[in-house]
Every structure is written in structure tokens, then in C-alpha cells.
N, C-alpha and C. Protein backbone atom coordinates (compact mmCIF):
# COMPACT_ATOMS: atom_id res chain seq x y z
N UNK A 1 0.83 -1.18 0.00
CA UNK A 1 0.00 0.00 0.00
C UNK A 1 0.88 1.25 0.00
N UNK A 2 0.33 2.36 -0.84
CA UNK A 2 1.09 3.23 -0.51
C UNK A 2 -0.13 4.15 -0.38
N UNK A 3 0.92 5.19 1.27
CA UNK A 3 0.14 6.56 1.44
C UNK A 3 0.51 7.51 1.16
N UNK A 4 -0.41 8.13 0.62
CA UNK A 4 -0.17 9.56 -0.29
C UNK A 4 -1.02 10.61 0.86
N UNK A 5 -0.22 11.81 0.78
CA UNK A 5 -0.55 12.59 2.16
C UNK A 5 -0.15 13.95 1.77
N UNK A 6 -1.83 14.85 1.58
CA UNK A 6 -1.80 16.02 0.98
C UNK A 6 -1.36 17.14 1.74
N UNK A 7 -0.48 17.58 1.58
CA UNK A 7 -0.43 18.97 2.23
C UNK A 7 -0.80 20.79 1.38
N UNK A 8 -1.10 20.13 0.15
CA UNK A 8 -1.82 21.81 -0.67
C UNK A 8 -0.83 21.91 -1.74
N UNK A 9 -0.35 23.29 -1.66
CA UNK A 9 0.59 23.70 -3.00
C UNK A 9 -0.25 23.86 -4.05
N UNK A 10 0.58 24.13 -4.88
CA UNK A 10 -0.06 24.62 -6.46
C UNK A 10 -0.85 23.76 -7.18
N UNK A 11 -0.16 22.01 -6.54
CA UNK A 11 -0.65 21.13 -7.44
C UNK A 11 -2.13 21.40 -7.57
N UNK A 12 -3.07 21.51 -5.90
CA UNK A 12 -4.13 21.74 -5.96
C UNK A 12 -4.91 23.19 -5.64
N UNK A 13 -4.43 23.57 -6.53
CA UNK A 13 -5.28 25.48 -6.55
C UNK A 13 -6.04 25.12 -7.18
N UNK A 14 -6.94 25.80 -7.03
CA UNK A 14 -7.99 26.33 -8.23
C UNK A 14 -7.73 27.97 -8.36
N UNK A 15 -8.24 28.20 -9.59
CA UNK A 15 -8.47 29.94 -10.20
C UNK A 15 -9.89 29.99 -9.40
N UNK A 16 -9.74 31.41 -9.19
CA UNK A 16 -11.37 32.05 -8.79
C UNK A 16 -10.96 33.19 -9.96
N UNK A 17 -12.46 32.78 -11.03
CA UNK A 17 -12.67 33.50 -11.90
C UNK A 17 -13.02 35.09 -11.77
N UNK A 18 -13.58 35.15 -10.54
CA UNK A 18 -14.43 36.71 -10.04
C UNK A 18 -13.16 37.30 -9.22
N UNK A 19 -11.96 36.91 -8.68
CA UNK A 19 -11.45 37.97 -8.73
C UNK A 19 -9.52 37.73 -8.84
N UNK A 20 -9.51 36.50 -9.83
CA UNK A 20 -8.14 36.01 -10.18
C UNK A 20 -7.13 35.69 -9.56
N UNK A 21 -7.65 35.19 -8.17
CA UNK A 21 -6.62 34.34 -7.26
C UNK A 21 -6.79 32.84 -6.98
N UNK A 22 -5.84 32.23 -6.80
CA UNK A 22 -5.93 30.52 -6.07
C UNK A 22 -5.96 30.60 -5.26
N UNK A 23 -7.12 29.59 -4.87
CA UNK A 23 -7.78 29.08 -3.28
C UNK A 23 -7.35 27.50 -4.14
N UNK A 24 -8.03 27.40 -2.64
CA UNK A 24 -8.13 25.54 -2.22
C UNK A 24 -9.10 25.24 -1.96
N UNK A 25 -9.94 25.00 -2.78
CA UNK A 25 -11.70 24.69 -2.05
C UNK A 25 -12.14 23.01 -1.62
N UNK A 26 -10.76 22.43 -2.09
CA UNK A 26 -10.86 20.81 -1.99
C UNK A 26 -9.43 20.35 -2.91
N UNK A 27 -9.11 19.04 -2.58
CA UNK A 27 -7.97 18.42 -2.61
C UNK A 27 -8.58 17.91 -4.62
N UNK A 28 -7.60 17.79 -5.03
CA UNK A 28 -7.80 17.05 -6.60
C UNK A 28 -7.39 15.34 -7.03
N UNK A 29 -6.81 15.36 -5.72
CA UNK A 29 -5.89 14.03 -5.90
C UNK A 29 -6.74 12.72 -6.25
N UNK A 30 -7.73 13.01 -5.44
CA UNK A 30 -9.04 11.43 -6.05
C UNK A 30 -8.97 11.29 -8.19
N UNK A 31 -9.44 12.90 -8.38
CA UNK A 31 -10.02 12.83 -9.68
C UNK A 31 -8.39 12.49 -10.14
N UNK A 32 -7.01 13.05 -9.68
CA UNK A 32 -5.79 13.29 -10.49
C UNK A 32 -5.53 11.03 -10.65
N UNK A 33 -6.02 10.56 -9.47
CA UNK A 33 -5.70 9.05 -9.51
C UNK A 33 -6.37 8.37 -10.94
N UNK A 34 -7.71 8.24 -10.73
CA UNK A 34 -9.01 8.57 -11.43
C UNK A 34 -8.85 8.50 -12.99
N UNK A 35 -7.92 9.53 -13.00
CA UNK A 35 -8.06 10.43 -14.20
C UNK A 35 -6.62 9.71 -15.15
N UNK A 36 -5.69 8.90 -13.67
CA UNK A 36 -4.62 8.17 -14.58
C UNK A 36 -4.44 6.68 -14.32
N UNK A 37 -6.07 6.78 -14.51
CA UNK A 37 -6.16 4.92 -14.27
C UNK A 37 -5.15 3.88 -12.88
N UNK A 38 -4.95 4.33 -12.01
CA UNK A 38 -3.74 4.04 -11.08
C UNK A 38 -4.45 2.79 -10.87
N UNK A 39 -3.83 1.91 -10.30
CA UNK A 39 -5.12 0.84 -10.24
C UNK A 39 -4.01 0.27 -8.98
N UNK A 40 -3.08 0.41 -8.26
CA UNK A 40 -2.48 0.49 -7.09
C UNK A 40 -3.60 0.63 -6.00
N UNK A 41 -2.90 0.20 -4.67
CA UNK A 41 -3.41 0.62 -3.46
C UNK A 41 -3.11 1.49 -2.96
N UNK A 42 -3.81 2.95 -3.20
CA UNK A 42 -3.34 4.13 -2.50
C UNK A 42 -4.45 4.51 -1.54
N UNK A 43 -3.48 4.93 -0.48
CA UNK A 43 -4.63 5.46 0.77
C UNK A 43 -4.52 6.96 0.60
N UNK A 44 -5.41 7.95 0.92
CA UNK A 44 -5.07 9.42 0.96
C UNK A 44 -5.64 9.67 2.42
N UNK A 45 -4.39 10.67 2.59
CA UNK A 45 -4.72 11.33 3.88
C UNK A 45 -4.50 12.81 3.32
N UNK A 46 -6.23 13.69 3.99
CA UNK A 46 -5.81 15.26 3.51
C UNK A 46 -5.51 15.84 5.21
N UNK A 47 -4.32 16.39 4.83
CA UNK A 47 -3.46 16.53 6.67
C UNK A 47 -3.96 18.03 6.37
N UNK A 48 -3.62 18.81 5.33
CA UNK A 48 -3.68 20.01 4.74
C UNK A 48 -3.94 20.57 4.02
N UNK A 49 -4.48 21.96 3.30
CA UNK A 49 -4.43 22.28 1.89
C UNK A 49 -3.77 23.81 1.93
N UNK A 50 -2.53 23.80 2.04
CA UNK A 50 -1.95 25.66 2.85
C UNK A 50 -1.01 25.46 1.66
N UNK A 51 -0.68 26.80 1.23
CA UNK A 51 0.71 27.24 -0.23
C UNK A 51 1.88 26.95 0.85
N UNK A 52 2.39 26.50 0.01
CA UNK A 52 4.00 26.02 0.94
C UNK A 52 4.71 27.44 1.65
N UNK A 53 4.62 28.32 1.39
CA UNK A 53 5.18 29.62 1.83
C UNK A 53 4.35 29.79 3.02
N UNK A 54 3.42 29.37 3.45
CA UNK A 54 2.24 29.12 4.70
C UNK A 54 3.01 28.61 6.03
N UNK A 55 3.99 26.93 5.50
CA UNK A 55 4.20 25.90 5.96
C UNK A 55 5.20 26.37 7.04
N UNK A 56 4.85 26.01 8.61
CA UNK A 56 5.54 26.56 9.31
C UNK A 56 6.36 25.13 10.24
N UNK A 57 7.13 25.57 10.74
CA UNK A 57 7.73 23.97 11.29
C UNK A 57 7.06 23.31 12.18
N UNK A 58 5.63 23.83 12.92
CA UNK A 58 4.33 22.86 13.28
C UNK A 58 3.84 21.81 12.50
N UNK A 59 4.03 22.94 11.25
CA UNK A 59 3.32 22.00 10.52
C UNK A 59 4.17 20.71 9.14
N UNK A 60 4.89 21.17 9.36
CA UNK A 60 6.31 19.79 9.63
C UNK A 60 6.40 18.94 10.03
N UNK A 61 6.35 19.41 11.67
CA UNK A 61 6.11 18.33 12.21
C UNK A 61 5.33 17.91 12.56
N UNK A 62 4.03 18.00 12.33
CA UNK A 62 2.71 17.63 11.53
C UNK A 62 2.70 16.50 10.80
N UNK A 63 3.69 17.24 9.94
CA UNK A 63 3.88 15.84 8.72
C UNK A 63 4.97 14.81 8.90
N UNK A 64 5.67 14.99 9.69
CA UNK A 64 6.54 13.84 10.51
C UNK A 64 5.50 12.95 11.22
N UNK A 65 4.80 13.81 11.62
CA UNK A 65 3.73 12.59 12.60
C UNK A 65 3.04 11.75 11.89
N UNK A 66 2.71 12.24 10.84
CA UNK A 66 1.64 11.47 9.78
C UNK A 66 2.47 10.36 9.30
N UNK A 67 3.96 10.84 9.00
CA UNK A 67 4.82 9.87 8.12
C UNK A 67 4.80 8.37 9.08
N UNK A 68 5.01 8.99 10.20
CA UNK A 68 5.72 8.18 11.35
C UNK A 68 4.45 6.84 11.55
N UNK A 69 3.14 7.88 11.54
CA UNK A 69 2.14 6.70 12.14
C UNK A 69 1.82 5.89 11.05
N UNK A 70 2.02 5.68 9.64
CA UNK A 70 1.34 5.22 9.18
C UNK A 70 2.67 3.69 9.06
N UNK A 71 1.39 2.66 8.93
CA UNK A 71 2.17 1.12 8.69
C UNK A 71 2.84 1.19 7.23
N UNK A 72 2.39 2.23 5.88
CA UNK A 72 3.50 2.31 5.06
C UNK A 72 4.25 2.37 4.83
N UNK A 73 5.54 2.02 4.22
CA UNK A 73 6.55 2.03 3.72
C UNK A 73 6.91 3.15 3.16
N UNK A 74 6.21 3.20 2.03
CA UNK A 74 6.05 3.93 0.76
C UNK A 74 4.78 5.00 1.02
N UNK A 75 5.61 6.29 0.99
CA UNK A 75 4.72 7.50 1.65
C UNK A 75 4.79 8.91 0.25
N UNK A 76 4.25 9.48 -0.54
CA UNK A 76 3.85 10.12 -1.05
C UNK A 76 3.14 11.33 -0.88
N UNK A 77 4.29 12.46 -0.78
CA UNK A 77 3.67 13.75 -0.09
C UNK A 77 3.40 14.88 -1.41
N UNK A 78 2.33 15.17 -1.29
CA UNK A 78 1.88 16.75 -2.16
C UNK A 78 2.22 17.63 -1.42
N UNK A 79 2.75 18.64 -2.04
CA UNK A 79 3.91 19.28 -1.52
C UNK A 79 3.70 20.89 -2.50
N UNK A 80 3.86 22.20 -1.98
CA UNK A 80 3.90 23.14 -2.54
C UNK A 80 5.64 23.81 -2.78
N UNK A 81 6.20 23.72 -4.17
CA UNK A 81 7.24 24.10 -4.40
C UNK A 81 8.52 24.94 -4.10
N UNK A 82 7.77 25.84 -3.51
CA UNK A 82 8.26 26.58 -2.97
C UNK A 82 9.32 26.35 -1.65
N UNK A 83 8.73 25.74 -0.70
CA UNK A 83 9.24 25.31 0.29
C UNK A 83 9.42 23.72 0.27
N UNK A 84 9.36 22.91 -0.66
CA UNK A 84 9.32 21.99 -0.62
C UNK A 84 10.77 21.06 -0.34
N UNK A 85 11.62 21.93 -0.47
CA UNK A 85 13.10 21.44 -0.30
C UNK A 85 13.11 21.41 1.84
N UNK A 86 12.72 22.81 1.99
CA UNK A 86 12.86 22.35 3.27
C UNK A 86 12.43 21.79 4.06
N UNK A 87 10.75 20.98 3.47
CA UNK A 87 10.07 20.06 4.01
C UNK A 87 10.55 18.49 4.38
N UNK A 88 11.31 18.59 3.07
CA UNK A 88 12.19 17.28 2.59
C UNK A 88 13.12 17.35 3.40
N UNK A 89 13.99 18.46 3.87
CA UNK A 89 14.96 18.38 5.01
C UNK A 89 14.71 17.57 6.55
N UNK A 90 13.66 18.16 6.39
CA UNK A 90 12.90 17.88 7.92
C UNK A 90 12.48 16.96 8.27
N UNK A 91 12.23 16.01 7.03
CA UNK A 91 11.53 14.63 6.82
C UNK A 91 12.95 13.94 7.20
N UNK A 92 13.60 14.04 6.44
CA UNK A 92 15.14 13.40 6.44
C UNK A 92 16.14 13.33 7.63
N UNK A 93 15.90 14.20 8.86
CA UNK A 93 15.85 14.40 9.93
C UNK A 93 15.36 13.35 10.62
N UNK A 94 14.02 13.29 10.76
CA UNK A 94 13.13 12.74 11.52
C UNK A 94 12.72 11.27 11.35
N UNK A 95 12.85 11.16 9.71
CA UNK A 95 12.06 9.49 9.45
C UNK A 95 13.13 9.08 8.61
N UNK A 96 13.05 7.72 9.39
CA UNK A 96 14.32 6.46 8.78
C UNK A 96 13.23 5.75 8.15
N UNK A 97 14.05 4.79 7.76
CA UNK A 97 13.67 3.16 7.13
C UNK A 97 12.21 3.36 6.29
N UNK A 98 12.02 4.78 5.61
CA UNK A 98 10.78 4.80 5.00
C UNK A 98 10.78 4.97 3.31
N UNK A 99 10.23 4.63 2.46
CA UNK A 99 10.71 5.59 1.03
C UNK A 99 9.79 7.02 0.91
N UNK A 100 9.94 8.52 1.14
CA UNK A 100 8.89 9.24 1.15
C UNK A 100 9.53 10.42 -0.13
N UNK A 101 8.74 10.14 -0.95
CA UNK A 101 8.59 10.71 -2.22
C UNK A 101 7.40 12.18 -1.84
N UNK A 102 8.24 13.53 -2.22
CA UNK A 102 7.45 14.97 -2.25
C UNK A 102 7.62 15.53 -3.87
N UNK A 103 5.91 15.60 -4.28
CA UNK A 103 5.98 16.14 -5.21
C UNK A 103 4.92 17.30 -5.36
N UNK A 104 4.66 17.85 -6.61
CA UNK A 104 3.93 18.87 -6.56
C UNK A 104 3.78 19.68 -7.97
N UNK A 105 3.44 20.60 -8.43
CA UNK A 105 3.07 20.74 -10.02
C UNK A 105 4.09 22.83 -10.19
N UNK A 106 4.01 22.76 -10.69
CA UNK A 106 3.82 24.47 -11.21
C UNK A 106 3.19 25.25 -11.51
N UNK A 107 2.19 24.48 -12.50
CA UNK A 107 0.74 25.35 -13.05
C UNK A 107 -0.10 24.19 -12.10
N UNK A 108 -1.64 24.34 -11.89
CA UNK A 108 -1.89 24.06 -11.12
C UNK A 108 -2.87 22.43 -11.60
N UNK A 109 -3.15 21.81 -11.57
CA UNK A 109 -3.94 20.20 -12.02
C UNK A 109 -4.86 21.02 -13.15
N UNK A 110 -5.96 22.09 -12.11
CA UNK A 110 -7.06 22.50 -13.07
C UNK A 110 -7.10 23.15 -14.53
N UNK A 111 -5.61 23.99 -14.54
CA UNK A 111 -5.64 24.65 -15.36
C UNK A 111 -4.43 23.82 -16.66
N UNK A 112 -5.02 24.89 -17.58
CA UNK A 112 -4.46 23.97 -19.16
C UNK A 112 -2.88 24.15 -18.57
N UNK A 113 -2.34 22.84 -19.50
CA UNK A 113 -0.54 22.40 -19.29
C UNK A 113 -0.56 22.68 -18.29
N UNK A 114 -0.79 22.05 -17.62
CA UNK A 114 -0.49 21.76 -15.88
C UNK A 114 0.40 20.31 -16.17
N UNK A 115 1.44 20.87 -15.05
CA UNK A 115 2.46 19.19 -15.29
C UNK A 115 1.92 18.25 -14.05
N UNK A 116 1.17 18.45 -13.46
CA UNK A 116 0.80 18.12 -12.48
C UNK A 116 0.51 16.36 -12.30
N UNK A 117 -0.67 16.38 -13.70
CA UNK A 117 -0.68 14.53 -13.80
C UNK A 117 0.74 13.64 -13.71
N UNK A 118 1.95 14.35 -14.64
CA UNK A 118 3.15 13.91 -15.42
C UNK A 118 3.84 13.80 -13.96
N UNK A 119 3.67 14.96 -12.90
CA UNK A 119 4.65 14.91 -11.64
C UNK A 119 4.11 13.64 -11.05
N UNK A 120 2.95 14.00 -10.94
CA UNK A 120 1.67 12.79 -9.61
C UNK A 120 2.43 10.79 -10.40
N UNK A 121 2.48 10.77 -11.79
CA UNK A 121 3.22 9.59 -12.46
C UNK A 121 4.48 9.40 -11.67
N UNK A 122 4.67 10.13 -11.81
CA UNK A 122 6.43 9.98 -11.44
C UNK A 122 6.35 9.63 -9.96
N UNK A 123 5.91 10.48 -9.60
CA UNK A 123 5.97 10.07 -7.90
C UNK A 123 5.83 8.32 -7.43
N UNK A 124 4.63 8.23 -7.92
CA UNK A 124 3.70 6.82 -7.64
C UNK A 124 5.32 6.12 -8.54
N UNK A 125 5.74 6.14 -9.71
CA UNK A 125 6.72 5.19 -9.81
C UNK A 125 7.84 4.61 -8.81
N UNK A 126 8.06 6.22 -8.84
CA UNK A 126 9.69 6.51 -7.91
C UNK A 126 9.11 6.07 -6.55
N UNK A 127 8.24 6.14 -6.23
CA UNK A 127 7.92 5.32 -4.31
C UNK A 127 8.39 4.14 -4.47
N UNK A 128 7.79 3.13 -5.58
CA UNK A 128 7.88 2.10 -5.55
C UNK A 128 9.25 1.78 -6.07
N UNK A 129 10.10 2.29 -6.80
CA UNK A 129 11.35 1.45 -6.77
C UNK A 129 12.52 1.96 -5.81
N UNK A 130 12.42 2.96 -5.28
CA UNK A 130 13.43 3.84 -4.72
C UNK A 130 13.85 3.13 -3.37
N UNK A 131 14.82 3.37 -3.24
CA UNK A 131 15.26 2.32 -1.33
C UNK A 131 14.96 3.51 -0.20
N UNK A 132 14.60 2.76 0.79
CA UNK A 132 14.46 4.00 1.82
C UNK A 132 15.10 5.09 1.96
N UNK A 133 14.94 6.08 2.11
CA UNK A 133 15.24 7.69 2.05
C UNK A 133 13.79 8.56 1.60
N UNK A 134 14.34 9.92 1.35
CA UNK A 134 13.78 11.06 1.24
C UNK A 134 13.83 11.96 0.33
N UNK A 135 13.19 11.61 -0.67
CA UNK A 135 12.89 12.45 -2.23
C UNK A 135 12.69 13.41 -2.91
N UNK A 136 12.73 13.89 -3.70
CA UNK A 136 11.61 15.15 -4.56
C UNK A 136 11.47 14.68 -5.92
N UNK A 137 10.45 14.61 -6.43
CA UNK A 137 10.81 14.42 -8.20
C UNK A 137 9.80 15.58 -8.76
N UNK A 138 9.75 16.23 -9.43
CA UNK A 138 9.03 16.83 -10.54
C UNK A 138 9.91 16.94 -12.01
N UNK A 139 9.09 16.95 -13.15
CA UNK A 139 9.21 17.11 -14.42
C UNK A 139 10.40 16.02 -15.16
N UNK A 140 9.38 14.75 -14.14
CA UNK A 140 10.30 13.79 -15.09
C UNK A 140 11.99 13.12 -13.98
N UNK A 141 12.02 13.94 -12.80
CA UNK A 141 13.85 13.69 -12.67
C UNK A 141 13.15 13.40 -10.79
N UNK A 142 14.82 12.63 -10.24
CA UNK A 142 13.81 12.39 -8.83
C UNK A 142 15.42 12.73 -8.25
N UNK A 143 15.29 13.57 -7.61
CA UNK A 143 16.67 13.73 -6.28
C UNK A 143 16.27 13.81 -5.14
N UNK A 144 17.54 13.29 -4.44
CA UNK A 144 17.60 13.05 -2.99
C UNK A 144 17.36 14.25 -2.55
N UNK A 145 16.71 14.43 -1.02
CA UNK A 145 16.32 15.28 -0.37
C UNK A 145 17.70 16.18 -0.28
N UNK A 146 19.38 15.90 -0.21
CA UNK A 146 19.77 16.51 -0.09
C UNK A 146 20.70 17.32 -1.34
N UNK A 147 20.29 17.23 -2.47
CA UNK A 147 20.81 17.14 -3.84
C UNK A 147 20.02 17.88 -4.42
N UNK A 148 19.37 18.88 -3.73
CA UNK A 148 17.94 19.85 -5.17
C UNK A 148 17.88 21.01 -4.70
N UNK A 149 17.77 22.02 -5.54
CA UNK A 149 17.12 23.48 -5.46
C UNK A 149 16.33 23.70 -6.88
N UNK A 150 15.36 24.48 -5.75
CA UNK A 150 14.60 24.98 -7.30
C UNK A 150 15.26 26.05 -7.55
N UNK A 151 15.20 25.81 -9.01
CA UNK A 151 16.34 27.09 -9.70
C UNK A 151 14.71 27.87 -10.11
N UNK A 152 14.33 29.47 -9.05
CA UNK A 152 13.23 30.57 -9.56
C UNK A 152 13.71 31.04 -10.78
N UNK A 153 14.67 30.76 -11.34
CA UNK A 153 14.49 32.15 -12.73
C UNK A 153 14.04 31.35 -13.77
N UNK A 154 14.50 29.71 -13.69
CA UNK A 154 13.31 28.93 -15.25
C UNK A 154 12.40 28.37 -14.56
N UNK A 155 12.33 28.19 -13.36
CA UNK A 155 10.76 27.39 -12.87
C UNK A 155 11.17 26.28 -12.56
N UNK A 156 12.20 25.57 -12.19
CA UNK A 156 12.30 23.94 -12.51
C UNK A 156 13.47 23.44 -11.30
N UNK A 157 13.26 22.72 -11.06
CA UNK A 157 14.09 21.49 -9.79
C UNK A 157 15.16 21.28 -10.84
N UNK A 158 16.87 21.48 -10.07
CA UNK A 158 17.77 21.01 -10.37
C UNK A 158 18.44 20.47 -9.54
N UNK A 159 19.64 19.36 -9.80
CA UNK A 159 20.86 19.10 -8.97
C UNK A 159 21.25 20.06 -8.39
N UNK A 160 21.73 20.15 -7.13
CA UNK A 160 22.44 21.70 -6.27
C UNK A 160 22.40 21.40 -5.04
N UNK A 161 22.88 22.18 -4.05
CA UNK A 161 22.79 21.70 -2.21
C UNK A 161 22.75 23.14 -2.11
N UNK A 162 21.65 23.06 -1.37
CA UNK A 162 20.72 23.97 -0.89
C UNK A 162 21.41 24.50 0.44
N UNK A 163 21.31 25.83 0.66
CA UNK A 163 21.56 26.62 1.79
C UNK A 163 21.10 26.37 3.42
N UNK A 164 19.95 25.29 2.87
CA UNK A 164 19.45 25.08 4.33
C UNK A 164 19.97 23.74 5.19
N UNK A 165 20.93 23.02 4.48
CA UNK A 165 21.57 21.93 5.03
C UNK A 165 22.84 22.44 6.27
């Protein structure tokens, strides 16, 4: 079984047409499974739905607790980009002997070219073959929790060691 355990981010915004901001009015991840035939055993837990720039180290360790209690192995976190490197720090800290894969989109599931399905693929792969440790994958590539920065000036997760180690 694997648990997949929402914490918000971009993956799941929606647009509000009336006055052009993203909310969270509900999680997407049922329809995003749904929608890519997964036919796996996934459990969802919605812990959260907050923009990663929200995410405070309560709520961290929040998600340490969730990691910790569940009988999975193989743990699958939605994750908002932004902060998502230092979530992954914190995980890596706290939880051994687990495989926990953090992913998350850029444009958002709802809206057109959203990479969001293509990330949510990757994830569900990379849980399952990866050896215990602490992940990130988007757009196709999967690095170790301590091996990634998002590079802000093209939008995209690269190889690099991050300032917060």
C-alpha cells in the first residue's frame, strides 16, 4: 500500500474567476488518480491544503507525525514548491527506514498544461522502486532530499545543495 498525504501547493489550486486568485476549495488528488487509471493501493490522507510559503515547522512536524504513524513504507507527499526542499529536510531528519517521495506541479492540475498529472506519475513510480530515504521528483527527474534546489528564474528542480543543510 502506498500513502499519499496532501499537504496543498499549487498542485491543488484552483483559479477564482471573479477575482483572479488561487484558493483551495478541496484536494484534486481522487479525480488526479481517477483520471490516470492508477489501479495500485493508495490510501489518501488530507493533513492540509496551505501554499507552501504558509508551511511553518508545526506544521512539519505535523507531517513527521503522519509519516511516522502510518504502517507504510512507501509515503507520497503533495507538496507546494516553494518550500518543498525544506520540508524534505525535515523529513530526512526525523524518518528512517521509510521511502517518502514529495511532489507537486507548477501550473496548477485545473488549469491547461499543468504538469501536475506527469509529476503525480512519477511520484507513484519513484515510491515504488526507490530504497528507503527522502525524495523530490518533478518534471520527469527524482533527487535526494539533499541534492535539489529549485532554480526561480526557469521554474524547474535542479541538482544543487541547498543553503538550508
Amino acid at each position: 500500500m502506498i500513502k499519499l498525504i496532501i499537504t496543498g501547493g499549487t498542485i491543488d489550486k484552483r483559479y477564482n474567476e471573479l477575482n483572479g486568485e488561487l484558493y483551495f476549495p478541496e484536494t484534486h488528488l481522487p479525480a488526479m488518480l481517477q483520471q490516470s487509471r492508477c489501479k495500485l493501493d493508495v490510501e489518501l490522507q488530507s493533513l492540509m491544503l496551505k501554499d507552501s510559503l504558509d508551511m511553518t515547522e508545526t506544521d512539519r512536524e505535523l507531517l513527521s507525525k503522519a509519516c511516522s504513524a502510518t504502517d507504510a513504507q512507501q509515503i507520497i507527499i503533495t507538496h507546494g514548491t516553494d518550500t518543498m526542499v525544506d520540508s524534505a529536510s525535515y523529513l530526512a531528519r526525523t524518518i528512517k527506514n521509510k521511502t517518502i517521495v514529495l511532489v507537486g506541479a507548477m501550473v496548477p492540475y485545473r488549469v491547461s498544461q499543468s504538469d501536475a498529472l506527469f509529476n503525480l506519475g512519477c511520484a507513484v513510480t519513484a515510491v515504488q522502486l526507490l530504497p528507503a530515504g527522502v525524495y523530490i521528483t518533478m518534471n520527469g527527474k527524482v533527487f535526494t532530499w539533499d541534492k535539489v534546489i529549485k532554480d526561480r528564474q526557469v521554474g524547474e528542480f535542479k541538482e544543487g545543495v541547498s543553503s538550508i543543510f
